[in-house]
C-alpha atoms as a PDB file:
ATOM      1  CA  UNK A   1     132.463 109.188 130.719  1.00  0.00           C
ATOM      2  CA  UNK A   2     134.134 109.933 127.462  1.00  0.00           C
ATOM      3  CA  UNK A   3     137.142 107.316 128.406  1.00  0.00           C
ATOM      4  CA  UNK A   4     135.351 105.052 130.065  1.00  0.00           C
ATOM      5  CA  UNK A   5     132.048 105.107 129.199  1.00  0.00           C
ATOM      6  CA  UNK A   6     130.701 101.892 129.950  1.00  0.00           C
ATOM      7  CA  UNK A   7     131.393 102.780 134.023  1.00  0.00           C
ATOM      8  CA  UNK A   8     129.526 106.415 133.908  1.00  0.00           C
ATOM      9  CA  UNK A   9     126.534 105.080 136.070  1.00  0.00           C
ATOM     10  CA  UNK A  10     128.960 103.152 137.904  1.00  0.00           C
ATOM     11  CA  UNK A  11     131.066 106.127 138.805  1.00  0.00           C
ATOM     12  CA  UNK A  12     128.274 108.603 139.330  1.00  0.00           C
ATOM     13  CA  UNK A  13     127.170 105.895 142.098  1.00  0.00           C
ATOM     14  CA  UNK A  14     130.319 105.843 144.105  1.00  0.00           C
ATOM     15  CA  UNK A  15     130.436 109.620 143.891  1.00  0.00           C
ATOM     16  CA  UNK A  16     126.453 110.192 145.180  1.00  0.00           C
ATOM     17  CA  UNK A  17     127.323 107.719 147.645  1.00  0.00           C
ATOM     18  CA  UNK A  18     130.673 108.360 148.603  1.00  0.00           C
ATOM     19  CA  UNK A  19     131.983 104.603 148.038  1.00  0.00           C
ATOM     20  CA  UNK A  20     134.648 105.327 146.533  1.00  0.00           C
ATOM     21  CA  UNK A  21     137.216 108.329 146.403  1.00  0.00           C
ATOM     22  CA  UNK A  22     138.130 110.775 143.710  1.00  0.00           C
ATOM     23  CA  UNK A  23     141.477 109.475 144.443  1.00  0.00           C
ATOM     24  CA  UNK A  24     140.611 106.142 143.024  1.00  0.00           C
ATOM     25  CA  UNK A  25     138.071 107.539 140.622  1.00  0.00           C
ATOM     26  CA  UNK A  26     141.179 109.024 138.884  1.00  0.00           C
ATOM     27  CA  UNK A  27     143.006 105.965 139.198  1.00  0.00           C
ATOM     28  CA  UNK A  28     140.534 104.663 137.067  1.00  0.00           C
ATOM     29  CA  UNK A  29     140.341 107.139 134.480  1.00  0.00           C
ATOM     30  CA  UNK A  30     144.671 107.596 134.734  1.00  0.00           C
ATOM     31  CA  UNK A  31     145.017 103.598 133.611  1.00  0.00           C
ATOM     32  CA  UNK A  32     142.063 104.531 131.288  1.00  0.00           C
ATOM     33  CA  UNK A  33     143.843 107.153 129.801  1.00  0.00           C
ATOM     34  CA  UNK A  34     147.360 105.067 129.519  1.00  0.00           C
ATOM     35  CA  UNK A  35     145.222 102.704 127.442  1.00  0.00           C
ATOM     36  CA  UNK A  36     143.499 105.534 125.120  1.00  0.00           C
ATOM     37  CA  UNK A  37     147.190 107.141 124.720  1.00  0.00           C
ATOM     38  CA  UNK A  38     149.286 103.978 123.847  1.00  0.00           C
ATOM     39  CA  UNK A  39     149.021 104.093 120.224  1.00  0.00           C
ATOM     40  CA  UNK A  40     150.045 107.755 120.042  1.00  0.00           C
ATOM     41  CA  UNK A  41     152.667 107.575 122.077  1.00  0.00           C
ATOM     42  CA  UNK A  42     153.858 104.785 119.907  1.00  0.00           C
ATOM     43  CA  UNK A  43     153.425 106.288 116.528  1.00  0.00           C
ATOM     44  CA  UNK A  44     155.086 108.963 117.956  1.00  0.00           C
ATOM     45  CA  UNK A  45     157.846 107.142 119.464  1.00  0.00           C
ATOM     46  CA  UNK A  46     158.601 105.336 115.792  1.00  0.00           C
ATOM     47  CA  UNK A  47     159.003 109.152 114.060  1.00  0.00           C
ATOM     48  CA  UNK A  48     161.787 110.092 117.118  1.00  0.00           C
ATOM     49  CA  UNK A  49     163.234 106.688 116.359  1.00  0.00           C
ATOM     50  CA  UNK A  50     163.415 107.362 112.738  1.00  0.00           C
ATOM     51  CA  UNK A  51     163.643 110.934 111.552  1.00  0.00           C
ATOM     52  CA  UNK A  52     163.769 110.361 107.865  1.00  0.00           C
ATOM     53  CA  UNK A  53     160.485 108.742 108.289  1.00  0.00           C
ATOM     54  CA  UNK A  54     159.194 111.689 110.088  1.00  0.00           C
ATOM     55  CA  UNK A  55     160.634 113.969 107.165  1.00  0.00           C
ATOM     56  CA  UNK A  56     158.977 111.699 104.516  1.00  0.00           C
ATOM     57  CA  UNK A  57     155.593 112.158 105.802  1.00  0.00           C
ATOM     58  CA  UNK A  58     155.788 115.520 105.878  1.00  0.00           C
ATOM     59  CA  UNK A  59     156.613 115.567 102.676  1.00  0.00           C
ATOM     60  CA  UNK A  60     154.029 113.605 101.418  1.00  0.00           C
ATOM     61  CA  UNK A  61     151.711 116.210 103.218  1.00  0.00           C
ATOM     62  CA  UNK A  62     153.337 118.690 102.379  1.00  0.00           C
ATOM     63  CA  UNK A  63     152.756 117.520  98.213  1.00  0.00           C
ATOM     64  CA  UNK A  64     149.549 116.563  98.790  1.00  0.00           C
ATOM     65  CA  UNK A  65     148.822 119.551 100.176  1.00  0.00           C
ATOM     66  CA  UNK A  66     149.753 121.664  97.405  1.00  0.00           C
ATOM     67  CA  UNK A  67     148.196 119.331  94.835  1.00  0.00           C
ATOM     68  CA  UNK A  68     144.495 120.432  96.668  1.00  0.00           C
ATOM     69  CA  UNK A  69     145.520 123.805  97.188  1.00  0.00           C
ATOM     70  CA  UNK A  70     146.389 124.451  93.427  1.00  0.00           C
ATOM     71  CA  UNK A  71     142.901 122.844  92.590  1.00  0.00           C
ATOM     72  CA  UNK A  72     141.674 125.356  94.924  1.00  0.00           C
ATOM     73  CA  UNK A  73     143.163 128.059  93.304  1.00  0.00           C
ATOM     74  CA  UNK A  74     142.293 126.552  89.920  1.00  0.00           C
ATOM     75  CA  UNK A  75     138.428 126.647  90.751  1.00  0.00           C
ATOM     76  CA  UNK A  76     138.474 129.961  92.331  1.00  0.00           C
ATOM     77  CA  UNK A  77     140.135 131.801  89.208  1.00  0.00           C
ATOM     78  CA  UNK A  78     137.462 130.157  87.392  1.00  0.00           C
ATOM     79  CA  UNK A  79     134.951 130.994  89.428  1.00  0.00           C
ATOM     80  CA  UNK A  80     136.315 134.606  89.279  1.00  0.00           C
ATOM     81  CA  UNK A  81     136.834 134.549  85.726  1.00  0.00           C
ATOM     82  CA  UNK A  82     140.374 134.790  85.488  1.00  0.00           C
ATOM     83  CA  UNK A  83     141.051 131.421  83.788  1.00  0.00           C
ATOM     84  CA  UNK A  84     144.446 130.326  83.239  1.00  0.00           C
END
């Protein structure tokens, strides 16, 4: 239902009737599921291609990161009253 939702009263049909097989059922939901995971895999396959790409994002996370965190920290001190 959560992959395919448009065939959830479709599916729960074929199983109350026993039209169709879990075997195909999972068919279904396996090409479903190819679909749903394409972009990922392909994002994923780019960063594998390209290390350095996979290193720069990190490290724009990783700065990003510590640009909230030390607003974080900020705030709390102030909030503590320990200000800077």
């Amino acid at each position: 239902a959560i992959f395919v939702p448009g065939m959830k009263d479709e599916v729960s049909y074929w199983c109350r009737r026993a039209e169709k097989g879990c075997t195909e059922c999972k068919k279904i939901l396996g090409e479903e599921l190819v679909k749903f995971l394409g972009p990922f895999q392909e994002r994923r396959r780019q960063y594998t291609e390209d290390p350095r790409k996979l290193d720069r994002v990190l490290e724009e996370g990783r700065v990003r990161a510590e640009a909230v965190a030390a607003a974080t920290v900020k705030e709390v001190r102030q909030a503590i009253g320990m200000t800077p």
